[in-house]
Protein backbone atom coordinates (compact mmCIF):
# COMPACT_ATOMS: atom_id res chain seq x y z
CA UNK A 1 -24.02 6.81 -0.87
CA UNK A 2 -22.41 3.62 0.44
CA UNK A 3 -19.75 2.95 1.15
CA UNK A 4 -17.08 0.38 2.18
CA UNK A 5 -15.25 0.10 5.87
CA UNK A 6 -11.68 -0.74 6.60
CA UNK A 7 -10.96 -3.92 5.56
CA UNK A 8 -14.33 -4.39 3.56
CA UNK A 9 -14.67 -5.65 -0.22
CA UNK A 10 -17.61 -5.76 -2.66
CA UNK A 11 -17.97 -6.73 -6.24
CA UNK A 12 -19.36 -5.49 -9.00
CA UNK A 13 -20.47 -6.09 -12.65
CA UNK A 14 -18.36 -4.65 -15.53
CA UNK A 15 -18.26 -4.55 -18.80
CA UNK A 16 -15.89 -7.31 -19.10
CA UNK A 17 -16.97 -9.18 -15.74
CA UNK A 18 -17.04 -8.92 -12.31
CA UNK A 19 -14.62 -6.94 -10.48
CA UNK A 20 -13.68 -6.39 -6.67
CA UNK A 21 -13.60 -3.42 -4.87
CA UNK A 22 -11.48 -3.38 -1.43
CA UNK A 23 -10.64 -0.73 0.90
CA UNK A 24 -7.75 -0.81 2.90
CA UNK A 25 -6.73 1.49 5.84
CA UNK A 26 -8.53 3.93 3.43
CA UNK A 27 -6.74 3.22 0.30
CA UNK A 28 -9.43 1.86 -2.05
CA UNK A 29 -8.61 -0.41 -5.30
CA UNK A 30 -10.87 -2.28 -7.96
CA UNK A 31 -9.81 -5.02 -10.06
CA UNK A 32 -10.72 -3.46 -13.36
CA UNK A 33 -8.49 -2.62 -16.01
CA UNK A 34 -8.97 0.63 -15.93
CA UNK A 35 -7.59 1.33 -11.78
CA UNK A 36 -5.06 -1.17 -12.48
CA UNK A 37 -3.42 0.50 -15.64
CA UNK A 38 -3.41 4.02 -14.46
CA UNK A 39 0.06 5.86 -13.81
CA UNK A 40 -0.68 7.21 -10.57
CA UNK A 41 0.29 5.85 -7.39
CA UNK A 42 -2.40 3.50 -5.71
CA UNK A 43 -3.84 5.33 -3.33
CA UNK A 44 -4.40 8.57 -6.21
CA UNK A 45 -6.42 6.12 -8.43
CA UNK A 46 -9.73 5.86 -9.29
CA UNK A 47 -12.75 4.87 -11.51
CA UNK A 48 -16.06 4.92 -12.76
CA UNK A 49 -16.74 1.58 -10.34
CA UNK A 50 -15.46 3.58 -7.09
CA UNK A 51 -17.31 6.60 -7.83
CA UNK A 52 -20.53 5.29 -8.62
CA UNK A 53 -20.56 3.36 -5.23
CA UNK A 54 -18.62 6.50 -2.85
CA UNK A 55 -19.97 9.23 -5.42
CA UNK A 56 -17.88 11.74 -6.60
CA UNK A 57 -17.80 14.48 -4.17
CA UNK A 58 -16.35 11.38 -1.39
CA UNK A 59 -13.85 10.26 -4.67
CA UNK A 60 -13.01 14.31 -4.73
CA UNK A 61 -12.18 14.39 -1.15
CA UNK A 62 -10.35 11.39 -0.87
CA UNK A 63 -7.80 12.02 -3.32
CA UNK A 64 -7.71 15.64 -3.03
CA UNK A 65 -5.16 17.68 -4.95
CA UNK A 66 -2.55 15.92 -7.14
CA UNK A 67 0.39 17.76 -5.72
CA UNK A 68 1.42 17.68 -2.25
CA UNK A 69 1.10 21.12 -0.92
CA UNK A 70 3.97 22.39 1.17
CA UNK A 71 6.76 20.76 -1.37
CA UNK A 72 9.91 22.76 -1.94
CA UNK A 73 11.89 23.38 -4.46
CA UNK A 74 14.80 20.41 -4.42
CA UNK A 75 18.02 21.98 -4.05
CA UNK A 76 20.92 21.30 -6.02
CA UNK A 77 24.22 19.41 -5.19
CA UNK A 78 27.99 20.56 -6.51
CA UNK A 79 27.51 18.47 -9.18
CA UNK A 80 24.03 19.65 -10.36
CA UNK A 81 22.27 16.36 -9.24
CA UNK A 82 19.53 16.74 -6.73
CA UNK A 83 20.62 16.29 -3.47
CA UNK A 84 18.22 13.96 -0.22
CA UNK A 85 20.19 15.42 2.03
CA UNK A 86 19.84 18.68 1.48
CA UNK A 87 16.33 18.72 0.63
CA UNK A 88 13.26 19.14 3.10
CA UNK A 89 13.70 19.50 7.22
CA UNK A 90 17.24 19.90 8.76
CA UNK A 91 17.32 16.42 9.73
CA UNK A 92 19.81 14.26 11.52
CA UNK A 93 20.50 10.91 9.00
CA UNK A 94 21.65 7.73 10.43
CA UNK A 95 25.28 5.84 9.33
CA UNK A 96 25.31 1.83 8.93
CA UNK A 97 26.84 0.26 12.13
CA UNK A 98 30.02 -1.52 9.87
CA UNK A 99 31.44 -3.54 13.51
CA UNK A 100 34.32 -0.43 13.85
CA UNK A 101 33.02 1.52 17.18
CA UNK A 102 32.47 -0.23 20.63
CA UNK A 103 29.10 0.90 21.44
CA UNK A 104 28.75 0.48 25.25
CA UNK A 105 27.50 3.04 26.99
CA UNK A 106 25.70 4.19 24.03
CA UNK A 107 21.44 5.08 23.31
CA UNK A 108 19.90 2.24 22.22
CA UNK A 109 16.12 2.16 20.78
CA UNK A 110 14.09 -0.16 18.10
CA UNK A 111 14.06 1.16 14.74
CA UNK A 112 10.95 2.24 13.75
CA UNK A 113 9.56 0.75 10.36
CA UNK A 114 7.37 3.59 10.00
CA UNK A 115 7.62 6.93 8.29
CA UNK A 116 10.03 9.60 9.45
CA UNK A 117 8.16 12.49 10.68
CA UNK A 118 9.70 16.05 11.46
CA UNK A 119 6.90 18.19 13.66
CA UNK A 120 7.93 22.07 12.62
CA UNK A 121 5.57 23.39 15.29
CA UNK A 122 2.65 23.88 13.07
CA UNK A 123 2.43 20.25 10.45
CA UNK A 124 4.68 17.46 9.69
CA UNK A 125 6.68 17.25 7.02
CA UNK A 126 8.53 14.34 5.44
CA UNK A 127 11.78 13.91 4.89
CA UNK A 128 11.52 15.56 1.40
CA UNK A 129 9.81 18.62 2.37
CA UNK A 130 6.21 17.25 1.85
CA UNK A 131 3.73 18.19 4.03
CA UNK A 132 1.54 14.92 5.88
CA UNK A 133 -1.80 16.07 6.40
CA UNK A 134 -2.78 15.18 9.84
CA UNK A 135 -6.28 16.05 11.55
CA UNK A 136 -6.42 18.73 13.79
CA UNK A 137 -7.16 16.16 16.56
CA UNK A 138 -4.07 14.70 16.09
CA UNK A 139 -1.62 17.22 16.93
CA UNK A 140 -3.76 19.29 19.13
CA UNK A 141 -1.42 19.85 21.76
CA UNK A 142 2.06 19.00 20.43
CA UNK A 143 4.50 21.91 21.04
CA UNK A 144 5.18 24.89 19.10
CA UNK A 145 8.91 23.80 18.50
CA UNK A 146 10.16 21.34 16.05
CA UNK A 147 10.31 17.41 17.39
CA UNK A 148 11.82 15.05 15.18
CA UNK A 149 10.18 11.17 15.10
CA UNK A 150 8.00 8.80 13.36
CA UNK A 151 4.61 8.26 12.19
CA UNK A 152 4.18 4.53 13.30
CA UNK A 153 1.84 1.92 12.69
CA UNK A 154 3.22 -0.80 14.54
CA UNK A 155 5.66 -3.91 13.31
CA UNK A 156 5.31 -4.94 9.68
CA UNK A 157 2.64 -2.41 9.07
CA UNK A 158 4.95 -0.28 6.72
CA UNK A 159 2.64 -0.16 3.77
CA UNK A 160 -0.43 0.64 5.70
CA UNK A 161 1.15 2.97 7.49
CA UNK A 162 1.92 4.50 4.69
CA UNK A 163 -1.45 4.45 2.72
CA UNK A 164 -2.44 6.87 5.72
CA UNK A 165 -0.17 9.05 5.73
CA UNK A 166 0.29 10.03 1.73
CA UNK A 167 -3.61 11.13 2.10
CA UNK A 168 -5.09 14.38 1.79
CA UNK A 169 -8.71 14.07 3.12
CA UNK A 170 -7.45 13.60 7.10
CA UNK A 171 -9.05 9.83 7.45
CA UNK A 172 -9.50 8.39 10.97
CA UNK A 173 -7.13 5.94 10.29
CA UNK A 174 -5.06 8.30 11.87
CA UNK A 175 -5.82 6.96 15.09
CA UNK A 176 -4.26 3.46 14.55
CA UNK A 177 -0.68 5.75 14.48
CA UNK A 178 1.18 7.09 16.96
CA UNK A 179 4.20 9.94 16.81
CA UNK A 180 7.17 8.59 18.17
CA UNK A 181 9.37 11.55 19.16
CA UNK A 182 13.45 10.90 19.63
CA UNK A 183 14.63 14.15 19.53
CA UNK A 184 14.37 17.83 19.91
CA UNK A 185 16.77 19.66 17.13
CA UNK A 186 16.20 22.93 17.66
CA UNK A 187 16.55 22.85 21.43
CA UNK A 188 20.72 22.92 21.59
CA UNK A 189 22.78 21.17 24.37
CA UNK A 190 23.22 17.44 24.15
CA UNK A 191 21.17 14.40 23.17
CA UNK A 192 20.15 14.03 27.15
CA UNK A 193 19.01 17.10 27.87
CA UNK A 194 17.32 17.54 25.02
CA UNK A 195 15.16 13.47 25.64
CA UNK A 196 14.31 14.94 29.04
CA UNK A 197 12.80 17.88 27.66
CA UNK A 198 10.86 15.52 25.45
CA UNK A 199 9.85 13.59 27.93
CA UNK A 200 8.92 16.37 30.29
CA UNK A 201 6.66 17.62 27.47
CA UNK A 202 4.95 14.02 26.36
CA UNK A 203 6.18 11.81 29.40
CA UNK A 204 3.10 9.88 30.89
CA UNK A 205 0.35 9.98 28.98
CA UNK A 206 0.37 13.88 28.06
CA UNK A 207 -0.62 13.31 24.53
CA UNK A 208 -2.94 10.58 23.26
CA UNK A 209 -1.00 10.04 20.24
CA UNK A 210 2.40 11.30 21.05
CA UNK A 211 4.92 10.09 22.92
CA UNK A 212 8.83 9.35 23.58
CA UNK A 213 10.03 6.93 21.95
CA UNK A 214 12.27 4.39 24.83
CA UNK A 215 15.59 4.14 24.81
CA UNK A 216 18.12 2.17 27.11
CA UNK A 217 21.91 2.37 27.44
CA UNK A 218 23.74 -0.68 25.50
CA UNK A 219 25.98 -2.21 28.72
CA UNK A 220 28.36 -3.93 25.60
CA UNK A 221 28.26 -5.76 22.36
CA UNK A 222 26.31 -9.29 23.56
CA UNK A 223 23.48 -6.68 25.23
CA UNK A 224 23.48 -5.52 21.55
CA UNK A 225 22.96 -8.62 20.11
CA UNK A 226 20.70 -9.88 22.78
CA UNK A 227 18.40 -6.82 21.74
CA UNK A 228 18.54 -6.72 17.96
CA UNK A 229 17.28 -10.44 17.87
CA UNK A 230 14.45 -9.83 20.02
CA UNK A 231 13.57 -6.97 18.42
CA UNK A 232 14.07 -9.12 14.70
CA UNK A 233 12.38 -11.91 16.64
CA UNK A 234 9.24 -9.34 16.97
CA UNK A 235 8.94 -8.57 13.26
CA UNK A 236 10.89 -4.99 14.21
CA UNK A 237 13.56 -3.63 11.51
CA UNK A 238 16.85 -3.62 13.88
CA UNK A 239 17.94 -0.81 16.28
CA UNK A 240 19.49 2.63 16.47
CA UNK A 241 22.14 3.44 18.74
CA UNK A 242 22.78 7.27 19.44
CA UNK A 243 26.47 8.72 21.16
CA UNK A 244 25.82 10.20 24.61
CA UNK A 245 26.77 13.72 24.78
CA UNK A 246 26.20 14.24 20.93
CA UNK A 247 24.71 17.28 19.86
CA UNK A 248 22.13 17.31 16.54
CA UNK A 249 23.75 17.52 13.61
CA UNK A 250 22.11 17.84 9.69
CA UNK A 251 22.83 15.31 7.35
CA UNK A 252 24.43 11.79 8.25
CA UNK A 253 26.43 11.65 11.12
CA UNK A 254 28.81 8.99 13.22
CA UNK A 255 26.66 9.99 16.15
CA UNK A 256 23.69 8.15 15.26
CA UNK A 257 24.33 4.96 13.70
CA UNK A 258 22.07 1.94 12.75
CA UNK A 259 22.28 -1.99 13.20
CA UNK A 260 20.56 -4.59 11.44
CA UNK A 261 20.65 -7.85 10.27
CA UNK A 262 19.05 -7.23 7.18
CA UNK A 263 20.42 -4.60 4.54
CA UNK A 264 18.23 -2.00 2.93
CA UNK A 265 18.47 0.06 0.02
CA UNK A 266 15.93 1.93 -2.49
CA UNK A 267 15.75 1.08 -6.62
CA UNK A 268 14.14 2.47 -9.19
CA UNK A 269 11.17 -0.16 -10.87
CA UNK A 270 11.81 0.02 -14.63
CA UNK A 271 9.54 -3.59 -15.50
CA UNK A 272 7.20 -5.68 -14.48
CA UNK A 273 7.98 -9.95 -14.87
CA UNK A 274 5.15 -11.63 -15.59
CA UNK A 275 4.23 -14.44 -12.82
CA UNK A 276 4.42 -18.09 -13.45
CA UNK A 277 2.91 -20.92 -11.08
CA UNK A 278 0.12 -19.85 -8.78
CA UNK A 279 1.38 -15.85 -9.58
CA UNK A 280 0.25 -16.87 -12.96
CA UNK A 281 -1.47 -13.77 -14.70
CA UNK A 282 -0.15 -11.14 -11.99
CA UNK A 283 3.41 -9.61 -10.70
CA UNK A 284 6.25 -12.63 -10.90
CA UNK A 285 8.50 -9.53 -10.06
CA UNK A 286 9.80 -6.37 -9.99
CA UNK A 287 12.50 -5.42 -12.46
CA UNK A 288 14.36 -2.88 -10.13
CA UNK A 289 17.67 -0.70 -11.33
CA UNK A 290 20.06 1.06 -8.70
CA UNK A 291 21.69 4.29 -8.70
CA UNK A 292 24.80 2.61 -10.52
CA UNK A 293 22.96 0.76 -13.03
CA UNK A 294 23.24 -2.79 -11.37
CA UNK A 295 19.62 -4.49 -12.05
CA UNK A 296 18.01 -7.24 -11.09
CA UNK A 297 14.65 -8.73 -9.98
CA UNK A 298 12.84 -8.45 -6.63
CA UNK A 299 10.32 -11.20 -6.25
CA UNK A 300 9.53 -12.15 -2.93
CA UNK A 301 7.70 -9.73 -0.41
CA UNK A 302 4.74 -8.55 -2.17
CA UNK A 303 0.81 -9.69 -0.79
CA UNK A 304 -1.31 -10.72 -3.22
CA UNK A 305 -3.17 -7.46 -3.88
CA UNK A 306 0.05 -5.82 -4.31
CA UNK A 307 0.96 -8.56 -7.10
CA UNK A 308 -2.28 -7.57 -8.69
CA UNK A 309 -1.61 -4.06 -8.59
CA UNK A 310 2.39 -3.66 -8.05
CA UNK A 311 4.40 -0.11 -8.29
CA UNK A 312 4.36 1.25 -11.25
CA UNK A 313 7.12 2.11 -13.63
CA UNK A 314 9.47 5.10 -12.37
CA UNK A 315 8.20 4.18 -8.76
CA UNK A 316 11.08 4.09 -5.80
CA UNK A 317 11.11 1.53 -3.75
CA UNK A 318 12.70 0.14 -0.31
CA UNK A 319 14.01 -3.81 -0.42
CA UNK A 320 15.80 -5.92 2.08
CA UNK A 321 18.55 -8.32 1.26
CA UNK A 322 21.42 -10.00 2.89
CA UNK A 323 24.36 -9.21 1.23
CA UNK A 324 26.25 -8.17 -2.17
CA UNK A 325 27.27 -11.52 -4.82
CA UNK A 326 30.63 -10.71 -6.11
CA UNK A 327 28.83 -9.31 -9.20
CA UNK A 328 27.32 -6.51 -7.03
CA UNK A 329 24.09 -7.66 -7.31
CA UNK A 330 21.95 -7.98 -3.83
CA UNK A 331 21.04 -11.40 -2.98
CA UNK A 332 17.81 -12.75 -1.60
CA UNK A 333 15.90 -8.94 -2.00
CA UNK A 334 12.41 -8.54 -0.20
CA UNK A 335 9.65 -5.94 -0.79
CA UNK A 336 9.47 -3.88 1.61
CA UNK A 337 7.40 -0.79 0.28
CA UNK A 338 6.97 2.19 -2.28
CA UNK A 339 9.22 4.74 -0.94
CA UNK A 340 7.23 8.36 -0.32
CA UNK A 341 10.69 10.14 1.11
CA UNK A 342 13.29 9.86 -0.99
CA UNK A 343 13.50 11.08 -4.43
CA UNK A 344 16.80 8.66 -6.15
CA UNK A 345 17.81 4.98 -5.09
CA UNK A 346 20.73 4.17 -2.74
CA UNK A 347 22.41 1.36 -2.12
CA UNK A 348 24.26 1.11 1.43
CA UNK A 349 27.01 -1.13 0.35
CA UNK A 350 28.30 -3.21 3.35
CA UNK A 351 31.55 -3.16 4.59
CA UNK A 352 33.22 -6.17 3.67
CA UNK A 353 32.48 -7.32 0.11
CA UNK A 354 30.64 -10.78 -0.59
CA UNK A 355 32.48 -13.89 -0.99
CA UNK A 356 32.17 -15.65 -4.08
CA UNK A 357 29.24 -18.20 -4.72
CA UNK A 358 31.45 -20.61 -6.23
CA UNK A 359 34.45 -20.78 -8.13
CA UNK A 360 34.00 -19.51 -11.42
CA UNK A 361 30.57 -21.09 -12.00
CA UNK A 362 26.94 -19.42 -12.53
CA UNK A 363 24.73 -19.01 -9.80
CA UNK A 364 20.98 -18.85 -10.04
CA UNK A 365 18.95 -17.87 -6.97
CA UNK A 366 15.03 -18.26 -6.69
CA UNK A 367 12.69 -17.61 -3.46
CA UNK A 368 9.13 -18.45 -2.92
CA UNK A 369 7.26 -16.74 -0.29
CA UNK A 370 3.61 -18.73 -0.13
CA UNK A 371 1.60 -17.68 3.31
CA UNK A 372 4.03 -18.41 6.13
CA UNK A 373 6.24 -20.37 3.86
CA UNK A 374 9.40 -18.19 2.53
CA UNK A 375 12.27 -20.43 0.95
CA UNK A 376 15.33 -19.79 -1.72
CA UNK A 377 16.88 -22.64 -4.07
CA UNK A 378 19.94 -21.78 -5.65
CA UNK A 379 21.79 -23.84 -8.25
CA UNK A 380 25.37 -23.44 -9.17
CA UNK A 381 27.29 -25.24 -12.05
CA UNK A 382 31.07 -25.08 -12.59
CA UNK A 383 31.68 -27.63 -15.43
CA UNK A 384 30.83 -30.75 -14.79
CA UNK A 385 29.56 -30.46 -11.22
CA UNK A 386 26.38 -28.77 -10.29
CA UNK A 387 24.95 -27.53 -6.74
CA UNK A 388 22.16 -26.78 -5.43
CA UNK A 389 21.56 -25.19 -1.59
CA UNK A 390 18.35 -24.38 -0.50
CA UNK A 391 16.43 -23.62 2.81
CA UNK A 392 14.69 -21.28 4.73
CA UNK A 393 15.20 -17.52 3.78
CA UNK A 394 17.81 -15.83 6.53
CA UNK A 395 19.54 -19.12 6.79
CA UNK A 396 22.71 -20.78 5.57
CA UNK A 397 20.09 -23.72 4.03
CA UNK A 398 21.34 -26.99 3.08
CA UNK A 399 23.72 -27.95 -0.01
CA UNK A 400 23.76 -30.95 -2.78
CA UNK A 401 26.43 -31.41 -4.61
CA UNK A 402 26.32 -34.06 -8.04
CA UNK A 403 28.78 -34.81 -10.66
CA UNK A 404 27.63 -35.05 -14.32
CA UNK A 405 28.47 -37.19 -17.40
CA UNK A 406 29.69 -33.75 -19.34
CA UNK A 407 29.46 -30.14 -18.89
CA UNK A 408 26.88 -29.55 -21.41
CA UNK A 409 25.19 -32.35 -19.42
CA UNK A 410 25.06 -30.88 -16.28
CA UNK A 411 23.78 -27.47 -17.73
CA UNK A 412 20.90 -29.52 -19.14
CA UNK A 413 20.01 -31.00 -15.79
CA UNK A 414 20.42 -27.33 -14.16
CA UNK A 415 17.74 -25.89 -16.57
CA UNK A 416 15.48 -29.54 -15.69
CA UNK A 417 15.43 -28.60 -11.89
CA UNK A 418 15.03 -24.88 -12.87
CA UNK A 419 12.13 -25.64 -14.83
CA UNK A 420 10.12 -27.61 -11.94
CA UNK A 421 11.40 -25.03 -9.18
CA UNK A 422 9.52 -22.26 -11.51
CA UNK A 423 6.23 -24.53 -11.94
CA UNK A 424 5.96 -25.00 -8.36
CA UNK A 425 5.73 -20.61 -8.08
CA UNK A 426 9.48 -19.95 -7.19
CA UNK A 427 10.84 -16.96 -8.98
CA UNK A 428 14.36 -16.01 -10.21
CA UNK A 429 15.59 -13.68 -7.18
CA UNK A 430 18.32 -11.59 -9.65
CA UNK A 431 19.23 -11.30 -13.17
């Protein structure tokens, strides 16, 4: 049968027209309503299209089982809610970095924006218990004692990373990843001893797709943030800074904490906004809810084939934003992903709360992210006066400030410069 390689497309007659059919790092889509509307996740779909070109025995093997195999019960917290901590792998969890412990002297590495991987001697296993079906080629070699690390793709490669992992039928896509090992829990003693032995085992080239992932002591606080933005500078997530002398604890621990510039936090989807502008007739954005209820929109982040085909309902995803409004709501959020290991949303909340916007006015945010262009505009009107401040995303911007005839007359001009922001593709960032 043919087929399609990485990266290839094709297209096809339907129907109701022509539609495209793509493979990417082995997750194949068609444009057809029937892939699109399906409630599976993307890389468990398929159709008549896909199987008359790969055949069905290829389709069967590709998508393999619809349950993971290896998942365990979820365990139950005091209150009867399901616990992430608790659930899958003994695994050490990271705490925000909130400016309160002097880190010199401590571990410092990049944080991976990959998919945490826990090697049990035998398979990996995410951080929910599920079971990552690797080829034998892969983790011939690795030891038989648990290693804890990350299935990595490489910088802003999240989503592809992922599409290769979540699959059943071992692709060889699995040789564009490597295991990054940072730890040895079962081993005992502290965090040293325990990177030696790691590096004793995969040091130098031991194992062609394993291997230890660096770290370097922080001297002080400008070495820290002399490394985080060259890291950010790279398209990495931030860094991870580890205590010397700590021992491996489960659950989140003070010992390992993390430092970005960036926030991130998982939501629940629960609608899709229709697009307006050139995202006419696709995802505007994603309707997202938190575990406290607080909703708003995500609209920036997404590639066009993921606007065409965006999370569906009930999925979890990961976003990025810069910091909480004084309604609680998280301002300028980015796509990051569809979240494969963690089963409820969370929402890190930083340490100091968010100043005000304004004083007493409304706000409204919008981004646009077009190729290598990513911008917000944000108008704010407090009676009479309106102001806008727009710019680059990740920067302060730039800020107008005009005085109207009336209130009602500035609220009319607001919702005039709203309405040409949204024909030229910007979308509302939060409701």
């Amino acid at each position: 049968m043919a087929d399609l390689a990485d990266g290839e497309s094709t297209q096809v007659r339907g129907s109701s027209g022509t539609y495209t059919l793509k493979n990417e790092g082995g997750v194949y889509s068609c444009s057809c309503p029937a892939w699109r509307h399906q409630n599976a996740a993307i890389e468990k779909r398929t159709c008549k299209h896909l199987r008359a070109l790969r055949g069905d025995e290829a389709e069967k093997a590709r998508l393999g089982s619809a349950a993971l195999a290896g998942k365990p019960a979820r365990p139950k917290r005091d209150d009867g809610e399901e616990s992430d901590d608790d659930a899958g792998p003994p695994l050490l969890l990271a705490q925000r970095w909130e400016n309160d412990i002097v880190l010199g002297g401590w571990w410092m590495s990049e944080k991976l924006d990959g998919v945490r991987a826990y090697w049990d001697g035998t398979q990996f296993l995410s951080r929910l218990g599920n079971k990552f079906h690797a080829p034998d080629w892969f983790v011939e070699g690795l030891p038989s004692h648990p290693l804890d690390g990350e299935l990595w793709g490489g910088r802003k490669l999240f989503q592809r990373t992922v599409g290769i992992v979540k699959r059943q039928d071992e692709p060889p896509q699995w040789k564009e990843l490597a295991f990054l090992v940072f730890d040895a829990p079962a081993l005992g003693g502290v965090f040293e001893d325990r990177l030696a032995h790691v590096t004793n085992v995969l040091g130098k080239g031991k194992h062609p797709y394993a291997r230890v992932h660096e770290h370097e002591r922080c001297r002080d606080e400008a070495h820290l943030r002399e490394e985080l933005a060259r890291v950010e500078a790279l398209g990495g997530e931030g860094l991870m800074l580890r205590q010397p002398g700590s021992k491996y604890e489960i659950g989140r621990s003070s010992t390992l904490l993390k430092v970005k510039t960036f926030h991130d936090a998982e939501a629940r989807v629960v609608a899709h906004a229709a697009g307006a502008g050139r995202h006419k007739g696709r995802l505007g954005a994603l309707v997202v809810e938190l575990a406290d209820g607080t909703r708003f929109n995500v609209g920036t982040g997404f590639s066009d084939d993921e606007r065409e085909a965006p999370p569906d309902l009930g999925a979890l995803i990961t976003f990025r934003y810069q910091e909480l409004s004084n309604t609680g709501v998280p301002r300028f959020p980015s796509y990051v992903g569809v979240r494969i290991d963690a089963a409820r949303p969370t929402l890190e909340l930083p340490a100091t709360p968010a100043k005000p916007a304004n004083n007493g006015g409304t706000t409204r945010t919008f981004q646009l992210v077009d190729g290598t262009s990513s911008k917000f505009w944000e108008i704010t009107v407090n009676g009479a006066t309106f102001s806008t401040r727009y710019g680059r995303i990740g920067t302060s911007g730039q800020s107008t400030t005009k005085t109207a005839a009336s209130p009602a007359h500035a609220e009319r001009e607001a919702e005039k410069l709203v309405g040409e922001k949204t024909k030229k593709g910007y979308v509302e960032a939060s409701t």
